[in-house]
C-alpha atoms as a PDB file:
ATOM      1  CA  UNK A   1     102.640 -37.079-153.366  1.00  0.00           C
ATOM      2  CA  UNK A   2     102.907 -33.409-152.090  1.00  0.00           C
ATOM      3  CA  UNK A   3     105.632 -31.988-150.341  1.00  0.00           C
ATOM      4  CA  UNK A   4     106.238 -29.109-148.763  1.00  0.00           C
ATOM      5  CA  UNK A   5     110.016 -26.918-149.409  1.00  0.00           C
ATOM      6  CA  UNK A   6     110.457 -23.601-147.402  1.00  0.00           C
ATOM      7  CA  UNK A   7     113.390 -21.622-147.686  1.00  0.00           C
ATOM      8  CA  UNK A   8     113.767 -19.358-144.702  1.00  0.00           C
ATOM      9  CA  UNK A   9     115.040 -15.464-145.097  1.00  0.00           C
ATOM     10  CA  UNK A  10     113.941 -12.340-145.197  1.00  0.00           C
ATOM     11  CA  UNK A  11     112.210 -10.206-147.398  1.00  0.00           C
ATOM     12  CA  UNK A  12     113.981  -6.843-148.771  1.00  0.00           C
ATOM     13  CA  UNK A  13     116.965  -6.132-151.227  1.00  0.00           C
ATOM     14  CA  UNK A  14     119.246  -5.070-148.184  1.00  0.00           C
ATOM     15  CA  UNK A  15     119.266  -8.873-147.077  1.00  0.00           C
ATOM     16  CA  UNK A  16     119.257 -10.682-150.898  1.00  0.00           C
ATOM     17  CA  UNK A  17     121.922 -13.592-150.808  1.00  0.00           C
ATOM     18  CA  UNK A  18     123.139 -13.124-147.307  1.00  0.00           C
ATOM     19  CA  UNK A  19     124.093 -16.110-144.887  1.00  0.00           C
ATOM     20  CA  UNK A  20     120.903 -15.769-143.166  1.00  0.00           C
ATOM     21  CA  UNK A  21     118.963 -15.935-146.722  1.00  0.00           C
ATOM     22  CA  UNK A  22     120.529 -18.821-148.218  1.00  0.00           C
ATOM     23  CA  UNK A  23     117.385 -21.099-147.395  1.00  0.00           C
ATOM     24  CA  UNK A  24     115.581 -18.346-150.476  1.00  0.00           C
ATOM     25  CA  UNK A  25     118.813 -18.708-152.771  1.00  0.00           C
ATOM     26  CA  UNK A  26     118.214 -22.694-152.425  1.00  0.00           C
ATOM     27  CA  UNK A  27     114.944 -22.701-153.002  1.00  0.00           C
ATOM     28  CA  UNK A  28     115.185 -19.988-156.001  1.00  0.00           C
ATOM     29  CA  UNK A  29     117.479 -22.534-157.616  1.00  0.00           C
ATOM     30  CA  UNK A  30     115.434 -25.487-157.327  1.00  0.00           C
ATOM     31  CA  UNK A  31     112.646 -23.477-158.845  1.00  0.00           C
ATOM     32  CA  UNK A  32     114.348 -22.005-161.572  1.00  0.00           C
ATOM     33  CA  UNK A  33     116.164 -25.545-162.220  1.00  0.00           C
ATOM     34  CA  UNK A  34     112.856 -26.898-162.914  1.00  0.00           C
ATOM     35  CA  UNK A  35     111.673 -23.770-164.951  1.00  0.00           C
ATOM     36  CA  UNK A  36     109.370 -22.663-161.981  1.00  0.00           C
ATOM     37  CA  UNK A  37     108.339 -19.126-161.397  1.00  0.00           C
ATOM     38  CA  UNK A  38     107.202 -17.576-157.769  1.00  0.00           C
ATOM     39  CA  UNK A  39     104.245 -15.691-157.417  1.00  0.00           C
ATOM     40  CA  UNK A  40     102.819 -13.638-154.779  1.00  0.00           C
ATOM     41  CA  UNK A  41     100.576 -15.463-152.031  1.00  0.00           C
ATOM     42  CA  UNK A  42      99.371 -15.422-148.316  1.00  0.00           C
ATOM     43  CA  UNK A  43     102.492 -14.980-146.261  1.00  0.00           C
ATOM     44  CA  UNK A  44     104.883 -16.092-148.653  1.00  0.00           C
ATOM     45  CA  UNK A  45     106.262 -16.165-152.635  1.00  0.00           C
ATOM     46  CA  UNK A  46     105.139 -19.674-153.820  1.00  0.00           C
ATOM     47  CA  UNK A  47     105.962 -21.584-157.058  1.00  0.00           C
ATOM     48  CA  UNK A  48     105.007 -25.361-157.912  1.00  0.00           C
ATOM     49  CA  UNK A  49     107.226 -27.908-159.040  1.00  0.00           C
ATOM     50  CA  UNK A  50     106.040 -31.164-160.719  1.00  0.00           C
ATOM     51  CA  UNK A  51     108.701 -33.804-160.991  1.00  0.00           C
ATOM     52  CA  UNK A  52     107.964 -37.411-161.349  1.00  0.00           C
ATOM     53  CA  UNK A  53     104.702 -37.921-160.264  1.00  0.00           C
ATOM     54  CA  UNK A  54     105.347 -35.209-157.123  1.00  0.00           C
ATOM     55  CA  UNK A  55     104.063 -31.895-156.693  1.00  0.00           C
ATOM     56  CA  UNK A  56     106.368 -29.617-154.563  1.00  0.00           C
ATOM     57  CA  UNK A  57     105.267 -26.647-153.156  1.00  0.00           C
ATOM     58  CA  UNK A  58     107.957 -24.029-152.966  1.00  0.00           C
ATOM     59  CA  UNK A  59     107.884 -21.154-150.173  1.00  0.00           C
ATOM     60  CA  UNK A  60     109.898 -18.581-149.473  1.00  0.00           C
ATOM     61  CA  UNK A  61     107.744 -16.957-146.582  1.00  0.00           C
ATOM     62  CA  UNK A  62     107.248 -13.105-146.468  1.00  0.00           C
ATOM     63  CA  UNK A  63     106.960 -12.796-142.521  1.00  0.00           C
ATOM     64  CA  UNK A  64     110.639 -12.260-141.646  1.00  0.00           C
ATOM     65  CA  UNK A  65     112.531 -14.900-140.555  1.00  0.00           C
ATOM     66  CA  UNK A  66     111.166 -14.515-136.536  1.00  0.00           C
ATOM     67  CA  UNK A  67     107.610 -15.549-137.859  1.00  0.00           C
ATOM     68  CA  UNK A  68     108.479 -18.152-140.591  1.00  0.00           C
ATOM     69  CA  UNK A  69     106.406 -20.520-138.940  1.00  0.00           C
ATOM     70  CA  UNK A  70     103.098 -18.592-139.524  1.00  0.00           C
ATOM     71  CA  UNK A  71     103.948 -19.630-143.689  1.00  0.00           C
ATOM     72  CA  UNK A  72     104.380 -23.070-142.955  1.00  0.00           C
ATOM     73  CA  UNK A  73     101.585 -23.871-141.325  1.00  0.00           C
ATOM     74  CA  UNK A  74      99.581 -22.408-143.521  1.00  0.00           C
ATOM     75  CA  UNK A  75     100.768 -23.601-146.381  1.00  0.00           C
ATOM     76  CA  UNK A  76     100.908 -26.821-144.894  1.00  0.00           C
ATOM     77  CA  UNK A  77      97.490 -27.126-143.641  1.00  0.00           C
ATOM     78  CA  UNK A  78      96.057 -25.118-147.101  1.00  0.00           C
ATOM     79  CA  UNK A  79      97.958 -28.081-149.043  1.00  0.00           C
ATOM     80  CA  UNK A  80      97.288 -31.036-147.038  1.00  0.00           C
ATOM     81  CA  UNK A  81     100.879 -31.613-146.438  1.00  0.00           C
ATOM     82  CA  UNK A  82     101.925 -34.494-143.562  1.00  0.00           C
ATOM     83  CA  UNK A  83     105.030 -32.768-141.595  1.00  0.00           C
ATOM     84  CA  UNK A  84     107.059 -35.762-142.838  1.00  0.00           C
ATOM     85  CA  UNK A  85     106.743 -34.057-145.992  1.00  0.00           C
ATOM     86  CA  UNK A  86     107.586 -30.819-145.489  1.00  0.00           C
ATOM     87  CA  UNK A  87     111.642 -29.847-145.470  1.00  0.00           C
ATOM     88  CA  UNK A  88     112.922 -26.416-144.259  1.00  0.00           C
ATOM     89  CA  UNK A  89     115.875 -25.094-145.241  1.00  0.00           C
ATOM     90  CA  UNK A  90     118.232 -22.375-143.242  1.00  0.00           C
ATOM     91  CA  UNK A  91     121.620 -21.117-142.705  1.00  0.00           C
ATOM     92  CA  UNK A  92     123.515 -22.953-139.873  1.00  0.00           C
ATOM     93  CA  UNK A  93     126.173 -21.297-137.639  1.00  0.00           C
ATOM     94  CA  UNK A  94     127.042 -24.408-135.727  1.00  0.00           C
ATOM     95  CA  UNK A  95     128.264 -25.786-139.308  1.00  0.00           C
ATOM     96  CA  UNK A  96     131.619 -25.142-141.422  1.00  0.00           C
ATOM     97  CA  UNK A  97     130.525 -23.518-144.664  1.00  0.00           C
ATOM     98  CA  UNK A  98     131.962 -26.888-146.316  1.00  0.00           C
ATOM     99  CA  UNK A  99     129.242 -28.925-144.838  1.00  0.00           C
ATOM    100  CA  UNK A 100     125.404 -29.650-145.645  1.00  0.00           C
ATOM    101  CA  UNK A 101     122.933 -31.304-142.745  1.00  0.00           C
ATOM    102  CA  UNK A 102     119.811 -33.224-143.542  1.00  0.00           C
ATOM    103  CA  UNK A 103     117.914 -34.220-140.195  1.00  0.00           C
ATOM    104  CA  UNK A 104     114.470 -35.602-139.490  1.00  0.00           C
ATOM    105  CA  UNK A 105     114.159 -33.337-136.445  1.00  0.00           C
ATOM    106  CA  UNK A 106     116.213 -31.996-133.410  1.00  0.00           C
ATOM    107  CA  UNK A 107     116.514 -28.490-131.436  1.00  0.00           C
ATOM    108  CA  UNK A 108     116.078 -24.895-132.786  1.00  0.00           C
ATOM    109  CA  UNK A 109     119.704 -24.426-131.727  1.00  0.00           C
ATOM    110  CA  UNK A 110     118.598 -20.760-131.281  1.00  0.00           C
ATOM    111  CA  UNK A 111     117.444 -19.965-134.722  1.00  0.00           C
ATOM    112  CA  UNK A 112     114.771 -18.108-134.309  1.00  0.00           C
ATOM    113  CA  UNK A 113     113.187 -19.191-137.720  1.00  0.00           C
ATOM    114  CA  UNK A 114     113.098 -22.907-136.411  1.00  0.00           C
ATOM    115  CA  UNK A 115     112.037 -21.745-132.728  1.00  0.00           C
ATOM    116  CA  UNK A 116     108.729 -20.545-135.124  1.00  0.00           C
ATOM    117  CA  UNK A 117     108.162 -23.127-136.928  1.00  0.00           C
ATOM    118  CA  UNK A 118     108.773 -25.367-133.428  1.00  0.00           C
ATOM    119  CA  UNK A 119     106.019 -23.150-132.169  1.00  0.00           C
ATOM    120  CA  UNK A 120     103.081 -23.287-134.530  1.00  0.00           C
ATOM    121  CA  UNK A 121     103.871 -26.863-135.712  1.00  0.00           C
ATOM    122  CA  UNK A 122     104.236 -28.219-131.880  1.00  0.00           C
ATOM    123  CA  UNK A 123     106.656 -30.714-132.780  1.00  0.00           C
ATOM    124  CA  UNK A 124     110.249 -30.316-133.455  1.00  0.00           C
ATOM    125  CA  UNK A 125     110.165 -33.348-135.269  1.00  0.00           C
ATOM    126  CA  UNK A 126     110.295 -31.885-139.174  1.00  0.00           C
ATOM    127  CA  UNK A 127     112.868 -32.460-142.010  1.00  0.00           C
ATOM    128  CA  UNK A 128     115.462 -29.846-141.948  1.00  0.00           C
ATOM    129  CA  UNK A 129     118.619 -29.157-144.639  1.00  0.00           C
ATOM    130  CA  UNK A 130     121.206 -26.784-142.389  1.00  0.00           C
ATOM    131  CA  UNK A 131     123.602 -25.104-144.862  1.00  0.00           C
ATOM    132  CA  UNK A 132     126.897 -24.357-143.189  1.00  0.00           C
ATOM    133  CA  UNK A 133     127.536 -21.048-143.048  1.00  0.00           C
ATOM    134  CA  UNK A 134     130.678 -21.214-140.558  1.00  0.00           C
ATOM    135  CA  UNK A 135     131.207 -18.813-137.385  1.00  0.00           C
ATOM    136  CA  UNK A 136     134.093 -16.712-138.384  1.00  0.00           C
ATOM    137  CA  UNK A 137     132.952 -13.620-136.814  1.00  0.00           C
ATOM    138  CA  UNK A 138     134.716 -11.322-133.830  1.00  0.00           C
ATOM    139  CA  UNK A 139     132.142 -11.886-130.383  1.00  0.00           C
ATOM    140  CA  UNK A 140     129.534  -9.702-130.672  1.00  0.00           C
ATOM    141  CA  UNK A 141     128.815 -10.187-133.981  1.00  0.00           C
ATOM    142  CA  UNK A 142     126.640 -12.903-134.967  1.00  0.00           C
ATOM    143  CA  UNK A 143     124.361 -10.460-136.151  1.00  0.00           C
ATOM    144  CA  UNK A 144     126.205  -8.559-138.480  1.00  0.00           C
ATOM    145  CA  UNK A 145     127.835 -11.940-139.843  1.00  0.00           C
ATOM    146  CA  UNK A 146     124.757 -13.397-140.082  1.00  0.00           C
ATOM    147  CA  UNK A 147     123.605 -10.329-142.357  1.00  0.00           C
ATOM    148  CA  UNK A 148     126.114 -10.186-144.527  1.00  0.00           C
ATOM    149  CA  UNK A 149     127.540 -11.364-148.212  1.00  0.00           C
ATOM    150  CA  UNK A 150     129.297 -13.866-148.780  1.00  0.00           C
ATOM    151  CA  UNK A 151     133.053 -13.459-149.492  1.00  0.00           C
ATOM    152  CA  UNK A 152     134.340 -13.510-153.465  1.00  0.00           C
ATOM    153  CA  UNK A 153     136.395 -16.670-151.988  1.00  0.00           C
ATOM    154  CA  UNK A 154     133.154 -18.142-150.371  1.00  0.00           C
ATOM    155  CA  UNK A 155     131.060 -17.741-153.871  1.00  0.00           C
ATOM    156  CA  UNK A 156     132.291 -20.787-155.758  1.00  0.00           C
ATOM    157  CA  UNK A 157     131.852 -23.301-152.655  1.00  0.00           C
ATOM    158  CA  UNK A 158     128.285 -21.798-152.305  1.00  0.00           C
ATOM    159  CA  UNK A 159     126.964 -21.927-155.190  1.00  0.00           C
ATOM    160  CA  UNK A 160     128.142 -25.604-155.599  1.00  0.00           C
ATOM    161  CA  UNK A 161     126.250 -26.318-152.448  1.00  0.00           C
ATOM    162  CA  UNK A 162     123.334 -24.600-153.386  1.00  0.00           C
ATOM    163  CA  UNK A 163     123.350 -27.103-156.901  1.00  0.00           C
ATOM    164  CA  UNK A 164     123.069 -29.992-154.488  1.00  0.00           C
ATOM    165  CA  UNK A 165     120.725 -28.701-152.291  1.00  0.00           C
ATOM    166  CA  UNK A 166     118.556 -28.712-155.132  1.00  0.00           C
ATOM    167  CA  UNK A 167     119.769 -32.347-156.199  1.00  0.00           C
ATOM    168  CA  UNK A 168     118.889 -32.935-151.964  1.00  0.00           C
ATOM    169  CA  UNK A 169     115.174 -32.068-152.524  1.00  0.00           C
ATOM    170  CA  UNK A 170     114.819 -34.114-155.163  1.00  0.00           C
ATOM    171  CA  UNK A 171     116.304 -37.084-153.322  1.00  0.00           C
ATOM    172  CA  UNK A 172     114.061 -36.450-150.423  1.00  0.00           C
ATOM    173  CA  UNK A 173     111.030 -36.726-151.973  1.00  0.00           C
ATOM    174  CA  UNK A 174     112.123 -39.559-154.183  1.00  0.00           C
ATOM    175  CA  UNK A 175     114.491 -42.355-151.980  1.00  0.00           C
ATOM    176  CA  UNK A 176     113.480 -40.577-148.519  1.00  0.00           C
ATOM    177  CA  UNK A 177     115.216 -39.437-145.759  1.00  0.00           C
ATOM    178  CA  UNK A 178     117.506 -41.597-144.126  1.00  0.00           C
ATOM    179  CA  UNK A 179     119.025 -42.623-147.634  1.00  0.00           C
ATOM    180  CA  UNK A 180     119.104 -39.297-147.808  1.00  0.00           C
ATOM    181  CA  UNK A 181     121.089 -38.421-145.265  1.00  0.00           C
ATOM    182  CA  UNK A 182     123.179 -41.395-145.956  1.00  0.00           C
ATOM    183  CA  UNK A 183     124.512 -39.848-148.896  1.00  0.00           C
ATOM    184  CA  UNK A 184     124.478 -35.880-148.085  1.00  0.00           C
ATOM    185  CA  UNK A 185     125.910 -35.770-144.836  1.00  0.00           C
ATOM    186  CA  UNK A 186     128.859 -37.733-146.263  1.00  0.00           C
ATOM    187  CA  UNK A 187     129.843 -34.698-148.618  1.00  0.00           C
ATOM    188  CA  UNK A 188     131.878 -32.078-148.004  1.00  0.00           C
ATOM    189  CA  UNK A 189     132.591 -29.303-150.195  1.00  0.00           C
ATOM    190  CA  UNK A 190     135.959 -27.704-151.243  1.00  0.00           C
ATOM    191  CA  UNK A 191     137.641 -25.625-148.528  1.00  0.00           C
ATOM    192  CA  UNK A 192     137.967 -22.086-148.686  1.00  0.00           C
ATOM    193  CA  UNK A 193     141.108 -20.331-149.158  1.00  0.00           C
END
């Protein structure tokens, strides 16, 4: 079995472990976790993961976040990988940074990495893990928010999430979705102070 795990980001130092990068710190850690390197590749950094009997193919696509959808689909047609199988993950606005999401499908919700992917898959109907990332920014500045570190207080409830992201994949691909998101969208996460 072959699955497909895309972290979405961008490329470039100026935007390394921002909110709106988290889907590459995820996928870094499920890589590294399973002593996986990334190397170079059409449209994206890609590493390969064998765990019990699955292959994963890790992405972290080098289009900016706008295009992210031109990575997936190639990588998904170039690997023979069913959309079922593939599982994006992003930084959600919508969501309290003490909360994870696993869906089967659903709207872009204006992110314009999804609104890609929507695009050049035709279906909205793919696996996607939103990572909380809250919405405690003046109006106006989504952007800026969206672009920027994390807080020192933020760090420790983070990185804990990013851990079971990576414990998330592996579910996926071994009990499937739905028991999947039986268990995951349960947890929450200790709240910031």
């Amino acid at each position: 079995m072959k699955y497909l795990i895309a972290g979405l980001g961008n490329i470039g130092d100026e935007y390394k472990h921002t909110r709106h990068n988290i889907g590459f710190d995820v996928v870094d850690d499920f890589a590294s976790r399973h002593k996986a390197s990334f190397r170079n590749d059409r449209l994206a950094d890609v590493a390969e993961v064998k765990w019990k009997g699955k292959t994963f193919i890790v992405i972290k696509p080098t289009t900016y976040m706008n295009l992210s959808g031109r990575a997936i689909k190639y990588w998904m047609d170039k690997e023979k990988i069913p959309v079922e199988n593939l599982l994006v993950i992003l930084d959600d606005l919508a969501l309290p940074l003490d909360v994870l999401r696993l869906r089967p499908g659903g709207s872009d919700a204006g992110h314009n990495g999804l609104k890609s992917i929507q695009e050049l898959l035709g279906t909205n109907q793919y696996p996607r893990l939103r990572f909380g990332v809250g919405n405690n920014y003046p109006k106006g500045r989504q952007v800026e928010f969206v672009l920027s570190k994390w807080k020192n207080t933020e760090e420790p409830v983070v990185e804990e999430k990013i851990w079971k992201c990576s414990d998330i994949i592996e579910s996926f691909a071994s009990i499937g979705i739905a028991r999947t998101m039986n268990d995951s969208n349960k947890l929450t996460f200790p709240s910031v102070k």
